[in-house]
PDB file of N, CA and C in Angstrom:
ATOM      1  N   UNK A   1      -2.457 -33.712  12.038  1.00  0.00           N
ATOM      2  CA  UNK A   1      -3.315 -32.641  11.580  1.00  0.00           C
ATOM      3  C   UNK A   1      -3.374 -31.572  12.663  1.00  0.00           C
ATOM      4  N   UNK A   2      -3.192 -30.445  12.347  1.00  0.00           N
ATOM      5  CA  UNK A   2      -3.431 -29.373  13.207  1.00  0.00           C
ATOM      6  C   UNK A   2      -4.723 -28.857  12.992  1.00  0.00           C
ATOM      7  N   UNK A   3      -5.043 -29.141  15.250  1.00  0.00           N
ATOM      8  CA  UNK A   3      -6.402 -28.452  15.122  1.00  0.00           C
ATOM      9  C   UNK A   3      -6.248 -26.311  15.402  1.00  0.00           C
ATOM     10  N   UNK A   4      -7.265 -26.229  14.959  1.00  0.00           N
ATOM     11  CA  UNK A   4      -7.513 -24.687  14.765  1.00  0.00           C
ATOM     12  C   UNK A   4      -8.680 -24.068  14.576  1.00  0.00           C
ATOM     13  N   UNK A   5      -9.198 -23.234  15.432  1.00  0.00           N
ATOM     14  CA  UNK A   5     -10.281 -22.414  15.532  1.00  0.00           C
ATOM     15  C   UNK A   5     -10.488 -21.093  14.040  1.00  0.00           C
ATOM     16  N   UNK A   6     -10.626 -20.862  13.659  1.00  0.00           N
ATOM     17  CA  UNK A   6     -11.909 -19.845  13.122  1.00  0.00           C
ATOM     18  C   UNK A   6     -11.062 -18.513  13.687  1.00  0.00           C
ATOM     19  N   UNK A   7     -10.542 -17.627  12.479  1.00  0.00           N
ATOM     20  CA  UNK A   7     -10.814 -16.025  12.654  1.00  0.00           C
ATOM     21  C   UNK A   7     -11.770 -15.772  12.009  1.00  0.00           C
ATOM     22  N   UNK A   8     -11.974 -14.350  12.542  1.00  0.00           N
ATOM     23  CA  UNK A   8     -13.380 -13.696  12.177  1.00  0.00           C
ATOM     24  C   UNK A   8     -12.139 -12.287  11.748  1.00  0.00           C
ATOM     25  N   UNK A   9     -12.447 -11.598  10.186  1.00  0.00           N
ATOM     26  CA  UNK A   9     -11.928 -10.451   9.971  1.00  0.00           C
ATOM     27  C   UNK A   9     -13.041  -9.441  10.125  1.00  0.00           C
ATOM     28  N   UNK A  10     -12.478  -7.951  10.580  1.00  0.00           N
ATOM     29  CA  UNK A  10     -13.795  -7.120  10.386  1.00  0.00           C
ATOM     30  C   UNK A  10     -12.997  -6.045  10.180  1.00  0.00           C
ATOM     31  N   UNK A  11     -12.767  -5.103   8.785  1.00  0.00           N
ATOM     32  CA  UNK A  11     -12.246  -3.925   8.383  1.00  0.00           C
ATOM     33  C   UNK A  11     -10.634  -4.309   8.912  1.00  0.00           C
ATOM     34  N   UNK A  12     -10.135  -5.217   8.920  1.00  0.00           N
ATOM     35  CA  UNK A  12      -8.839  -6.156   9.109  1.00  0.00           C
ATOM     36  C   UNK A  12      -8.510  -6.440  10.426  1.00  0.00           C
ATOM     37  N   UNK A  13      -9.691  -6.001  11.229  1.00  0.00           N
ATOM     38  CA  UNK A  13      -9.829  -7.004  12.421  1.00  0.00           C
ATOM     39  C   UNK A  13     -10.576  -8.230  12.411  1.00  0.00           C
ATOM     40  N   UNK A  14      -9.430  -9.160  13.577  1.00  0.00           N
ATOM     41  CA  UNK A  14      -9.572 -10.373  13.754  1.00  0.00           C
ATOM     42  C   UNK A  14      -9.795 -10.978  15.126  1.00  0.00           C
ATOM     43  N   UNK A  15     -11.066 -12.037  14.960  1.00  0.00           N
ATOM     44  CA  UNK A  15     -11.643 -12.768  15.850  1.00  0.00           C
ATOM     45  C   UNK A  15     -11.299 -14.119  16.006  1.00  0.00           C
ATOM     46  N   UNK A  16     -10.191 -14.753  17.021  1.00  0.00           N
ATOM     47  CA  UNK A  16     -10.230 -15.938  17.042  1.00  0.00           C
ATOM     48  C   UNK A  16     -10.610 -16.887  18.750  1.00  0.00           C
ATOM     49  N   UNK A  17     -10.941 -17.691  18.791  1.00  0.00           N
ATOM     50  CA  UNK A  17     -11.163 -18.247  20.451  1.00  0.00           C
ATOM     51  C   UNK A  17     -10.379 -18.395  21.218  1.00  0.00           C
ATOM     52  N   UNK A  18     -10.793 -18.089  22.224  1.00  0.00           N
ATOM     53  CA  UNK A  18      -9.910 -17.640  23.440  1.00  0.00           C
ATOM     54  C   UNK A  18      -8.423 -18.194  23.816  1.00  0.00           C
ATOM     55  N   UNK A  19      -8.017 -17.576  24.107  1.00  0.00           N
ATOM     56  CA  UNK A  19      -6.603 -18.617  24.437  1.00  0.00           C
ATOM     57  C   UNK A  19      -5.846 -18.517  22.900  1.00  0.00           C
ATOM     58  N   UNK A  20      -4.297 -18.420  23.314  1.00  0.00           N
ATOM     59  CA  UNK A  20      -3.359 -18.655  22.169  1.00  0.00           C
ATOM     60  C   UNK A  20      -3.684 -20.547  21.228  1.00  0.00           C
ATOM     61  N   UNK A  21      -3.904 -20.014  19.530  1.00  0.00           N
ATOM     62  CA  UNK A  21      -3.899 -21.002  19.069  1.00  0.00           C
ATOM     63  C   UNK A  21      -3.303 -20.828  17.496  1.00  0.00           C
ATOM     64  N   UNK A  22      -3.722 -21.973  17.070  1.00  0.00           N
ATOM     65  CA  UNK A  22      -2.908 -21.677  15.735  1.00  0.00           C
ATOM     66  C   UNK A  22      -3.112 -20.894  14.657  1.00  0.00           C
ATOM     67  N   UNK A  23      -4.667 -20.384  14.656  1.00  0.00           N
ATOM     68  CA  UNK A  23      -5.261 -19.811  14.010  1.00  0.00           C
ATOM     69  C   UNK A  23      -4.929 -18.142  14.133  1.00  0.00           C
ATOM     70  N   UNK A  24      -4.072 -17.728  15.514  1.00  0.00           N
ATOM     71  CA  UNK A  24      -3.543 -16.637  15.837  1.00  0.00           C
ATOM     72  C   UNK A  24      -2.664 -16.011  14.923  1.00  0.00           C
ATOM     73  N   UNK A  25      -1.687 -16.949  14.190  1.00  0.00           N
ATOM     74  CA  UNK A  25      -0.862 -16.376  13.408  1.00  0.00           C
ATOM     75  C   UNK A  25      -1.356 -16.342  11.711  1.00  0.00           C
ATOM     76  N   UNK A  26      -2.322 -16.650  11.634  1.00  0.00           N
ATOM     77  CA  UNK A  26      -3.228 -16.596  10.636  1.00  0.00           C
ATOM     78  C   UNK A  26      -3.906 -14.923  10.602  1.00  0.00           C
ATOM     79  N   UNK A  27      -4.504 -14.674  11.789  1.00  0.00           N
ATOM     80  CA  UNK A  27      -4.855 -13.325  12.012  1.00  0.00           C
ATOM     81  C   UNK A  27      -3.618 -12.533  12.233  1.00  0.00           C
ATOM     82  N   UNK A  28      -2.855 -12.205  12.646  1.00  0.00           N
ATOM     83  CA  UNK A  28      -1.636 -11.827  12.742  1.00  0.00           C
ATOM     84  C   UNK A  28      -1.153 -11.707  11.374  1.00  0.00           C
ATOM     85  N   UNK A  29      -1.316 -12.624  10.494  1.00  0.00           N
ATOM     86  CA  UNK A  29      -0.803 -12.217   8.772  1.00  0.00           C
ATOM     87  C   UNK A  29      -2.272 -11.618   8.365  1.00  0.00           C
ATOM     88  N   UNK A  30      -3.252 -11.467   8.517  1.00  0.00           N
ATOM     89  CA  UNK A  30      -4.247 -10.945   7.956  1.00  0.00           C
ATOM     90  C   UNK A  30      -4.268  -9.308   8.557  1.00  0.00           C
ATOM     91  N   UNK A  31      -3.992  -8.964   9.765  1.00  0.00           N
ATOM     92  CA  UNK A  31      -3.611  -7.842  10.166  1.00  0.00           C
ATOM     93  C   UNK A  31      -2.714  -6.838   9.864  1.00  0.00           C
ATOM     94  N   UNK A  32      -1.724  -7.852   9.240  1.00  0.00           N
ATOM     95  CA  UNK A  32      -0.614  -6.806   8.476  1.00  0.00           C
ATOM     96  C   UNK A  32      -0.813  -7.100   6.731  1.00  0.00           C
ATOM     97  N   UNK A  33      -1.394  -7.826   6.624  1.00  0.00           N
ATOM     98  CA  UNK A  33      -2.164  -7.287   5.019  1.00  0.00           C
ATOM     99  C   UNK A  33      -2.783  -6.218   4.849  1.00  0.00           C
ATOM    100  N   UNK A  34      -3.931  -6.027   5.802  1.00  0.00           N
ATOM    101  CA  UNK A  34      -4.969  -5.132   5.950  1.00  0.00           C
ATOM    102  C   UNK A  34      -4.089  -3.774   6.575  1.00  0.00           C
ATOM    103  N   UNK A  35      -2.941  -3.740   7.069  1.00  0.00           N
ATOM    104  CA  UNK A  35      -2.255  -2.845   6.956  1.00  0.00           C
ATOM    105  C   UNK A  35      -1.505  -1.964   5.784  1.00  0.00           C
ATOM    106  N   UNK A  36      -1.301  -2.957   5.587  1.00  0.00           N
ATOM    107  CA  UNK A  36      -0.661  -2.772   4.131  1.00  0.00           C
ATOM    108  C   UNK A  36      -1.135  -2.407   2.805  1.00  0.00           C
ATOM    109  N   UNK A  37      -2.896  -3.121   2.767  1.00  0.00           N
ATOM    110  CA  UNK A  37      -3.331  -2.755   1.791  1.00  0.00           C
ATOM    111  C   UNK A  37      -4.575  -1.497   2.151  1.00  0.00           C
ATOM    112  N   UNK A  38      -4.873  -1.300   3.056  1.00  0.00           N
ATOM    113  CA  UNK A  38      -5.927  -0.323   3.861  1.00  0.00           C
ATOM    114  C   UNK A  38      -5.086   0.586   4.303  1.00  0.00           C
ATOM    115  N   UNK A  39      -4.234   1.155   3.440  1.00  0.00           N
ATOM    116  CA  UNK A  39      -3.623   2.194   4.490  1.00  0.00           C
ATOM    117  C   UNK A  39      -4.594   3.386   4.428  1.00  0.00           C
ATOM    118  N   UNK A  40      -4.828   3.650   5.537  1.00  0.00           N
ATOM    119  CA  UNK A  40      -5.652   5.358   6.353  1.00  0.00           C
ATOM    120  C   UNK A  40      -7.300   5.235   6.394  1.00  0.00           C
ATOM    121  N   UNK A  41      -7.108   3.737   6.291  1.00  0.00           N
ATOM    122  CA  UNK A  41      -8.266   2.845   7.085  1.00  0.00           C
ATOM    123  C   UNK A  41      -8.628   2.410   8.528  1.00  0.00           C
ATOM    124  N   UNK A  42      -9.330   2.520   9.204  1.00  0.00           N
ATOM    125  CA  UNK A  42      -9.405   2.320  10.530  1.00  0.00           C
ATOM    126  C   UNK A  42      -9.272   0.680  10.714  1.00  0.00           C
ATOM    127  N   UNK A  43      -8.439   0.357  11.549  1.00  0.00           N
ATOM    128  CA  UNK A  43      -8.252  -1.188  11.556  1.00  0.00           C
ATOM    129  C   UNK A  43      -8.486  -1.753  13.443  1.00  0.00           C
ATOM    130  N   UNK A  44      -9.589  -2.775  13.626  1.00  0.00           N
ATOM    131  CA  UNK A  44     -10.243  -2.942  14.707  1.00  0.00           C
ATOM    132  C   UNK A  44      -9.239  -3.131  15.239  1.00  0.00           C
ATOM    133  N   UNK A  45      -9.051  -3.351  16.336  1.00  0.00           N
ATOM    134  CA  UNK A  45      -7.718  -4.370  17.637  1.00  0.00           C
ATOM    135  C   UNK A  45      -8.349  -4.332  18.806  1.00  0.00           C
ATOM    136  N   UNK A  46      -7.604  -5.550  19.360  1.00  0.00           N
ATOM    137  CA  UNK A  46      -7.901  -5.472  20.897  1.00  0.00           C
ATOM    138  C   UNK A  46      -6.680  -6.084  21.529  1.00  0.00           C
ATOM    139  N   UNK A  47      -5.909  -5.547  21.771  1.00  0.00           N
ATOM    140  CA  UNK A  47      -4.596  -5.906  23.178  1.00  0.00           C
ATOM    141  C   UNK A  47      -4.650  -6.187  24.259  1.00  0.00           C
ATOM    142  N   UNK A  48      -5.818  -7.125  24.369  1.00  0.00           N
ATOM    143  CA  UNK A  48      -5.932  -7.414  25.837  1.00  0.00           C
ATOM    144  C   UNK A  48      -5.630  -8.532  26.170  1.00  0.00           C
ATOM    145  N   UNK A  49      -4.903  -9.157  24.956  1.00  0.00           N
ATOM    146  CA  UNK A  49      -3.933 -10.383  25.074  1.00  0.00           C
ATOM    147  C   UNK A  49      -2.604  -9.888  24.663  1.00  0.00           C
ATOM    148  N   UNK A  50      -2.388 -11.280  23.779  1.00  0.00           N
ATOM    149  CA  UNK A  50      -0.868 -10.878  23.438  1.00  0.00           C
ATOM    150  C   UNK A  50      -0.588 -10.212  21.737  1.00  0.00           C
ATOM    151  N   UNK A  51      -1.868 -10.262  21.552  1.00  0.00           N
ATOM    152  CA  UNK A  51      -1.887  -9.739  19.830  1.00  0.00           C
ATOM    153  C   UNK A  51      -2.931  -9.055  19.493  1.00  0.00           C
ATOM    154  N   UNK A  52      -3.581  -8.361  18.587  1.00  0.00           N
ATOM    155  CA  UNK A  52      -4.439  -7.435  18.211  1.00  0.00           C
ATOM    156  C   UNK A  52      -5.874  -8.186  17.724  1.00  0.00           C
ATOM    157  N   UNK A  53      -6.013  -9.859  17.903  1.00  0.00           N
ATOM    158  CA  UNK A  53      -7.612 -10.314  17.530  1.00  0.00           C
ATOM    159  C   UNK A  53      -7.988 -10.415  18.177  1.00  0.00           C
ATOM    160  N   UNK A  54      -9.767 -10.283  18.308  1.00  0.00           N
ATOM    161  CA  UNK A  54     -10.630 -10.249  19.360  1.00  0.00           C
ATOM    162  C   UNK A  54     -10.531 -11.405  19.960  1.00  0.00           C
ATOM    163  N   UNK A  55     -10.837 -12.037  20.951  1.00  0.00           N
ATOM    164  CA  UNK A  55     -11.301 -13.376  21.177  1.00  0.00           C
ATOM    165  C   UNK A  55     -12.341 -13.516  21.530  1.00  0.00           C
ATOM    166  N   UNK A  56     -13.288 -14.248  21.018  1.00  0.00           N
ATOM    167  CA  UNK A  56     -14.690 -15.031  21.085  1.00  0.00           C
ATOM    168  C   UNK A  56     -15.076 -16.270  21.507  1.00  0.00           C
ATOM    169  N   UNK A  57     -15.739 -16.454  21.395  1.00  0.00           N
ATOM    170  CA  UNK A  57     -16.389 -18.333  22.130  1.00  0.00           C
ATOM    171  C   UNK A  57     -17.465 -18.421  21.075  1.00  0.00           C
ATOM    172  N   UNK A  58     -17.582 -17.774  19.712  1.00  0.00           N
ATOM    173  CA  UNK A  58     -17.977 -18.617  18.829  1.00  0.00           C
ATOM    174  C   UNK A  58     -18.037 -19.981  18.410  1.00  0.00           C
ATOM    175  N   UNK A  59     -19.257 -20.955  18.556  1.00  0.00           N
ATOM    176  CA  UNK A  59     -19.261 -22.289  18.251  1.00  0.00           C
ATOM    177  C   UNK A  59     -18.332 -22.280  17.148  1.00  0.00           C
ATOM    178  N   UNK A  60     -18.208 -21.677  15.643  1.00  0.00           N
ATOM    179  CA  UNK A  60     -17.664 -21.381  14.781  1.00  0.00           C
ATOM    180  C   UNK A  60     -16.258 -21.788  14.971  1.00  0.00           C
ATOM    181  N   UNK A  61     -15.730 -20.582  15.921  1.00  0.00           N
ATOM    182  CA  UNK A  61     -14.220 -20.403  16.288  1.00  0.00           C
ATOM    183  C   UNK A  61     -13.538 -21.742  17.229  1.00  0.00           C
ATOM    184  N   UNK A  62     -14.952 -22.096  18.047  1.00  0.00           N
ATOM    185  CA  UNK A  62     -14.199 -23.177  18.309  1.00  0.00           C
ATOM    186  C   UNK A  62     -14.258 -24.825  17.835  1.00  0.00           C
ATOM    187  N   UNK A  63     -14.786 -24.561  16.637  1.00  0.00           N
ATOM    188  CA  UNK A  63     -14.911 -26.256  16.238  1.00  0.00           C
ATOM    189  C   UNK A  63     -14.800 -26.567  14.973  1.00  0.00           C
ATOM    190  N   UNK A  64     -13.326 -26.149  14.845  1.00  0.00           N
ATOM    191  CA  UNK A  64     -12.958 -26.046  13.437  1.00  0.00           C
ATOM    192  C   UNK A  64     -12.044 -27.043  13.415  1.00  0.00           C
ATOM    193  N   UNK A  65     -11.789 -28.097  12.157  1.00  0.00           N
ATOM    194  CA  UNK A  65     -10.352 -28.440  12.286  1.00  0.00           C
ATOM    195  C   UNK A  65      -8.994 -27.879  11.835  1.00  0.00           C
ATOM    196  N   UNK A  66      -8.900 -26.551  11.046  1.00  0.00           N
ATOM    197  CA  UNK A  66      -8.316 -26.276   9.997  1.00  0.00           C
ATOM    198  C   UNK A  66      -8.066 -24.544  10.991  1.00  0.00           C
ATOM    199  N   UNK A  67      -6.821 -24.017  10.612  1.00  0.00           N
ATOM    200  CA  UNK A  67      -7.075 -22.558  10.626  1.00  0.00           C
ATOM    201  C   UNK A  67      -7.762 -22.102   9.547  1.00  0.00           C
ATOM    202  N   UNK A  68      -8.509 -21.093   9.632  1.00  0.00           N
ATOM    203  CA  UNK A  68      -9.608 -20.388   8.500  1.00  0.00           C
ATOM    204  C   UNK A  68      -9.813 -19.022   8.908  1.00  0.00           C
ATOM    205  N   UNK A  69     -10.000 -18.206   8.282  1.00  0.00           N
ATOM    206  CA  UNK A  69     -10.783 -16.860   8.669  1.00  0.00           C
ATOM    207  C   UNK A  69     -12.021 -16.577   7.870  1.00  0.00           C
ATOM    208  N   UNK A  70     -12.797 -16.169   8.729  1.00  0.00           N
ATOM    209  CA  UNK A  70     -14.124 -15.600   8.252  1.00  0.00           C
ATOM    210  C   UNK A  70     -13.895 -14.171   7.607  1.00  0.00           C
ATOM    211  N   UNK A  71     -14.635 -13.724   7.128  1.00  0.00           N
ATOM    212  CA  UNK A  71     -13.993 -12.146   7.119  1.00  0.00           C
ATOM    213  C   UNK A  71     -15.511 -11.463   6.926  1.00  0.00           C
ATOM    214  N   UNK A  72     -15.653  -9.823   7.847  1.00  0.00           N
ATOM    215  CA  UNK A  72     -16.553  -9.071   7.672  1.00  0.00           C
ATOM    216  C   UNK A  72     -15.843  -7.740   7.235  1.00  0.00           C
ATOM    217  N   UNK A  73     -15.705  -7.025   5.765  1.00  0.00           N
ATOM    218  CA  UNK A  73     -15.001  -6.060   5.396  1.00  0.00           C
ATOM    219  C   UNK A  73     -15.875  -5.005   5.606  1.00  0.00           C
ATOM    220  N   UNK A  74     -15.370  -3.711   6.767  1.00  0.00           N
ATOM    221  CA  UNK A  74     -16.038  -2.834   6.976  1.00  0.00           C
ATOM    222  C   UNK A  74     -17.763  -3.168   7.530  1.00  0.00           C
ATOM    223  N   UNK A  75     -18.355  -1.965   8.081  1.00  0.00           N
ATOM    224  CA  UNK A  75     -19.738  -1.677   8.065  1.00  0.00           C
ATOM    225  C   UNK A  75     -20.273  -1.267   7.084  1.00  0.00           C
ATOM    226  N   UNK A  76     -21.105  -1.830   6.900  1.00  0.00           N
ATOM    227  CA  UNK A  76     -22.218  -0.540   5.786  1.00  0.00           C
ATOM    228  C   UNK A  76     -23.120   0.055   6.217  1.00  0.00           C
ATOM    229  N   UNK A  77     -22.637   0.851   7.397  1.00  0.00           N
ATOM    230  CA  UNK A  77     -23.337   2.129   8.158  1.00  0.00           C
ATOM    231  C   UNK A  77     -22.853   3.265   7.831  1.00  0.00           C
ATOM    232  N   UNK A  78     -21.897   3.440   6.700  1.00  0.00           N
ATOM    233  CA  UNK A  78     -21.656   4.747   6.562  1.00  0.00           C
ATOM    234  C   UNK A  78     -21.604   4.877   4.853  1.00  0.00           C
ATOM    235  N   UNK A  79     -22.087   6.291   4.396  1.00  0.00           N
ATOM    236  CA  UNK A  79     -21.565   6.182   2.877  1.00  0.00           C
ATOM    237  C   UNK A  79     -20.353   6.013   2.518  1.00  0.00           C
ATOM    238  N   UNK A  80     -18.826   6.258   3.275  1.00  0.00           N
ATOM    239  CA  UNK A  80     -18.083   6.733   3.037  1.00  0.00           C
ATOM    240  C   UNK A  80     -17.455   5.232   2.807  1.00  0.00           C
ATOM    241  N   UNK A  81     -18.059   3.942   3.730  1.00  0.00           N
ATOM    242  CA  UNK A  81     -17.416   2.650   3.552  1.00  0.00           C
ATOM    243  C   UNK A  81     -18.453   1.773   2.489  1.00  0.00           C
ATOM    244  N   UNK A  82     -19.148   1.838   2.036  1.00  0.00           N
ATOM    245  CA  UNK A  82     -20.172   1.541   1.169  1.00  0.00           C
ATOM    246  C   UNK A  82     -20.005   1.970  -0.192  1.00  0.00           C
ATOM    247  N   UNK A  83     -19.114   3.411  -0.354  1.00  0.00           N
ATOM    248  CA  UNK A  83     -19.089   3.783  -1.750  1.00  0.00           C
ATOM    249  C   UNK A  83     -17.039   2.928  -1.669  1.00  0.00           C
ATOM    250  N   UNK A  84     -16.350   2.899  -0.777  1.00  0.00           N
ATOM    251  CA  UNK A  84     -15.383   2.126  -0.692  1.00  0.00           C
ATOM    252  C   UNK A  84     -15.635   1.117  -1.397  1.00  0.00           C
ATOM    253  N   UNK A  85     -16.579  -0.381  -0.289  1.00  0.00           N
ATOM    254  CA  UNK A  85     -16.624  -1.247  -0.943  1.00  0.00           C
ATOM    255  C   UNK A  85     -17.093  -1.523  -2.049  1.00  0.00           C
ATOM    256  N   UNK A  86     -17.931  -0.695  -2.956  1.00  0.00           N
ATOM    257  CA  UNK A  86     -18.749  -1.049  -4.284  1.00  0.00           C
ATOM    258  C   UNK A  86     -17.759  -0.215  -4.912  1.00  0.00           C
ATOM    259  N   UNK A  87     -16.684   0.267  -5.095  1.00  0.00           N
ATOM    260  CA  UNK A  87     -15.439   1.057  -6.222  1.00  0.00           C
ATOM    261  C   UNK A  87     -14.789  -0.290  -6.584  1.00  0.00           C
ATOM    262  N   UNK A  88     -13.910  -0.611  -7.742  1.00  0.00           N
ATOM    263  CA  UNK A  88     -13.013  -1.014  -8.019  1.00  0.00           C
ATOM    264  C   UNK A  88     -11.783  -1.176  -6.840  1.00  0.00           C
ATOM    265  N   UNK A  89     -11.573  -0.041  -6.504  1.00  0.00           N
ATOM    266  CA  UNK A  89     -10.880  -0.004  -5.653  1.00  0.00           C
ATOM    267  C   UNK A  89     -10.384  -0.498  -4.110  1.00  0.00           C
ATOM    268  N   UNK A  90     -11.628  -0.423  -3.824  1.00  0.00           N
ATOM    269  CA  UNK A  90     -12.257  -1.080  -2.371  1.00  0.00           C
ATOM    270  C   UNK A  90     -12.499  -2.866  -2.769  1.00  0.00           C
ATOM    271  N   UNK A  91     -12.872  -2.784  -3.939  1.00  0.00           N
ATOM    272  CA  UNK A  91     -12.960  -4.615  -4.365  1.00  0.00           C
ATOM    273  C   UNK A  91     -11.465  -5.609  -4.308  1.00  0.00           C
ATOM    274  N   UNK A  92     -10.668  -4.443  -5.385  1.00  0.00           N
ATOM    275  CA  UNK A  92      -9.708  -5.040  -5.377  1.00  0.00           C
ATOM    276  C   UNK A  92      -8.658  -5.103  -4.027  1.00  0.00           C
ATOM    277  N   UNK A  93      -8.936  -4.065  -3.018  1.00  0.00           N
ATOM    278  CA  UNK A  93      -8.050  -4.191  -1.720  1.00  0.00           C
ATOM    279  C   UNK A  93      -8.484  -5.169  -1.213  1.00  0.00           C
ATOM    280  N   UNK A  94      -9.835  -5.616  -0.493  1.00  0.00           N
ATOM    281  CA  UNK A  94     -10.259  -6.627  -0.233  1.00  0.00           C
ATOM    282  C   UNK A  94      -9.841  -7.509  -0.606  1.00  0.00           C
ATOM    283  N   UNK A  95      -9.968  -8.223  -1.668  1.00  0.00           N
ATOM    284  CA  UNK A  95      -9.041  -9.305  -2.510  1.00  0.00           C
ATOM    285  C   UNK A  95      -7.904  -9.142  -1.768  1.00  0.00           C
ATOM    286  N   UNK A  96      -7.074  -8.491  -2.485  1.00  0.00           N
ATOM    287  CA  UNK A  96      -5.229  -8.433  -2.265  1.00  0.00           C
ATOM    288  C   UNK A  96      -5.249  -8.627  -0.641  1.00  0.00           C
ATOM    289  N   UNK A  97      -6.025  -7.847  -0.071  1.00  0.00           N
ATOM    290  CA  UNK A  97      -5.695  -8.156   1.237  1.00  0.00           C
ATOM    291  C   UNK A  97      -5.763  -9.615   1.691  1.00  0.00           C
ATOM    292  N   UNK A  98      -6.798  -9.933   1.204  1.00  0.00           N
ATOM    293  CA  UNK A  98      -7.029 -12.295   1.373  1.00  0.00           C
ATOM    294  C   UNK A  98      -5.586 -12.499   1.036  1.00  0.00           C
ATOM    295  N   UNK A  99      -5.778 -12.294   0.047  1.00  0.00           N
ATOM    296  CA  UNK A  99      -4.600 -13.267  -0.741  1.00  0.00           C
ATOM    297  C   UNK A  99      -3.359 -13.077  -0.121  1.00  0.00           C
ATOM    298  N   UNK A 100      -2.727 -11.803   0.610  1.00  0.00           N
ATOM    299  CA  UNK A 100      -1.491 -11.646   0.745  1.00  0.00           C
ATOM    300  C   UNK A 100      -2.115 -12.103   2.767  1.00  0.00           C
ATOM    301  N   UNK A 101      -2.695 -12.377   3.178  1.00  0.00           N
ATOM    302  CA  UNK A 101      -2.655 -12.928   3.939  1.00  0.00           C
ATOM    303  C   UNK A 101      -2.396 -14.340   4.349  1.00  0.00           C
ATOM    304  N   UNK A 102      -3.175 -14.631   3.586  1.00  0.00           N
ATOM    305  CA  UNK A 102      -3.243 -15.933   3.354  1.00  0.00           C
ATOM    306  C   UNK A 102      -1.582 -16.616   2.983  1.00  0.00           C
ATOM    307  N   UNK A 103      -1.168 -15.877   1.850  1.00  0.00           N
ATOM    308  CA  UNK A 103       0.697 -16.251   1.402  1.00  0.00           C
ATOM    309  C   UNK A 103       1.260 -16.149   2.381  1.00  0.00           C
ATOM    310  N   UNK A 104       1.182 -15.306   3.322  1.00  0.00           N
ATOM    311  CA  UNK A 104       2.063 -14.826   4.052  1.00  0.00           C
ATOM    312  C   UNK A 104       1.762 -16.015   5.600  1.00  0.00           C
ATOM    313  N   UNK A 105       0.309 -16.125   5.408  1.00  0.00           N
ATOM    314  CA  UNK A 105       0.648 -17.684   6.819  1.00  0.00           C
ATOM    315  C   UNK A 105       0.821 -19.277   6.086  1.00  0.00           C
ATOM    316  N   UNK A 106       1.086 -19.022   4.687  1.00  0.00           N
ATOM    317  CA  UNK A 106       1.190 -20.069   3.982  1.00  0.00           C
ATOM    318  C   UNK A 106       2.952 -20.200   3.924  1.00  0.00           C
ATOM    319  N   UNK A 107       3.524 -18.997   3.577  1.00  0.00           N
ATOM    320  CA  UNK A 107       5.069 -19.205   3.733  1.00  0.00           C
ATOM    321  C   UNK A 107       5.944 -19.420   5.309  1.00  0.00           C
ATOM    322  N   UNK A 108       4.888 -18.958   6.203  1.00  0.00           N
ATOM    323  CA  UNK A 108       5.548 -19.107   7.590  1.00  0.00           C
ATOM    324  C   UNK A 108       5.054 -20.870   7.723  1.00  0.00           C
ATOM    325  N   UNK A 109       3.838 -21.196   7.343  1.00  0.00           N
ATOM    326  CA  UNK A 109       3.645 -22.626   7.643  1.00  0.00           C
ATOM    327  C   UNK A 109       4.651 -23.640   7.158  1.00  0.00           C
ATOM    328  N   UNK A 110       4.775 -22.847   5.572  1.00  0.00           N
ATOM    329  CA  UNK A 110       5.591 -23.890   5.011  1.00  0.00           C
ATOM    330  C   UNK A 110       7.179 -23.950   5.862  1.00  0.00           C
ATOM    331  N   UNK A 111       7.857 -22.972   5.844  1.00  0.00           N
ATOM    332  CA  UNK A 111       9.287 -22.473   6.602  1.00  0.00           C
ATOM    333  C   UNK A 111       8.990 -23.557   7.639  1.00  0.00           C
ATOM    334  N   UNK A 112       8.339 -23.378   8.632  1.00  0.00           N
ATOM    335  CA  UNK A 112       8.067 -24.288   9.730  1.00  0.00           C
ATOM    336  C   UNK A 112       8.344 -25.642   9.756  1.00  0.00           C
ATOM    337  N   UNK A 113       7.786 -26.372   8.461  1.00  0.00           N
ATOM    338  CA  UNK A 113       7.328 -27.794   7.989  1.00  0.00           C
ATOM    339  C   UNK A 113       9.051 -28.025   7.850  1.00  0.00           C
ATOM    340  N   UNK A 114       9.623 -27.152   6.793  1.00  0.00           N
ATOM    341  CA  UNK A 114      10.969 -27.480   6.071  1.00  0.00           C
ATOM    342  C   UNK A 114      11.926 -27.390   7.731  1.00  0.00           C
ATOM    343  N   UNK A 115      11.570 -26.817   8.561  1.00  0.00           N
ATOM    344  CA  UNK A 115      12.602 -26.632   9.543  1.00  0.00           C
ATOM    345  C   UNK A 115      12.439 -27.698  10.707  1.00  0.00           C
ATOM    346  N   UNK A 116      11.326 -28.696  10.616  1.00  0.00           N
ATOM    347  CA  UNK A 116      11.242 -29.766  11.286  1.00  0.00           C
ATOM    348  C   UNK A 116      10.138 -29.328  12.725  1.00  0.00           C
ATOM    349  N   UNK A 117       9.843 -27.978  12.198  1.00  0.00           N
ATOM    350  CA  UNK A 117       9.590 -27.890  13.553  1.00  0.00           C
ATOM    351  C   UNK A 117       7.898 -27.875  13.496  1.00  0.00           C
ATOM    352  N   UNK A 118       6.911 -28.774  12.680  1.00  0.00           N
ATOM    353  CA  UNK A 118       6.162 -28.896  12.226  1.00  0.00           C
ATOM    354  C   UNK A 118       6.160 -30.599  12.422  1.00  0.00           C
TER     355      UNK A 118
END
């Protein structure tokens, strides 16, 4: 069983605990969803490692057994992300963005498994 900490998404930034883990490439496919589906959306990062999720010391992040992400879509400090998220539009990116994240660390997991290197 692979252990794995907890991302945290926020406007398609991602929070996972410190140090490279497995849950990294989980955020890493959730980052380029939220690219993909948020385009000319502001998208959080922090490069002060080797990839664009925050890292935290969330009890959360670190005492998980499973990779998982949390997700916080946008603030609702502004009208401009508030009339976003309550449109059709803003609902359904949200969605698509999970989902094609999620496929996308589901097909690298699987590739992995089939290549032994799992």
């Amino acid at each position: 069983m692979l252990l794995s900490p907890l991302s945290y998404v926020v406007t398609g930034a991602t929070n996972t605990s410190r140090g490279l883990t497995s849950a990294d490439k989980l955020a890493d496919c959730q980052y380029d969803a939220a690219k993909e589906t948020l385009t000319g959306k502001k998208i959080r990062t922090d490069y002060q490692g080797v990839d664009p999720d925050i890292e935290a010391g969330f009890y959360i992040l670190k005492h998980t057994r499973c990779a998982a992400v949390l997700t916080e879509n946008f603030f609702q400090n502004n009208k401009q992300d508030v009339d976003f998220l309550l449109s059709n539009e803003g609902m359904e990116s949200i969605v698509q963005l999970h989902v094609n994240g999620i496929v996308a660390k589901w097909y690298v997991f699987t590739n992995k498994k089939e290549e032994g290197r799992i």
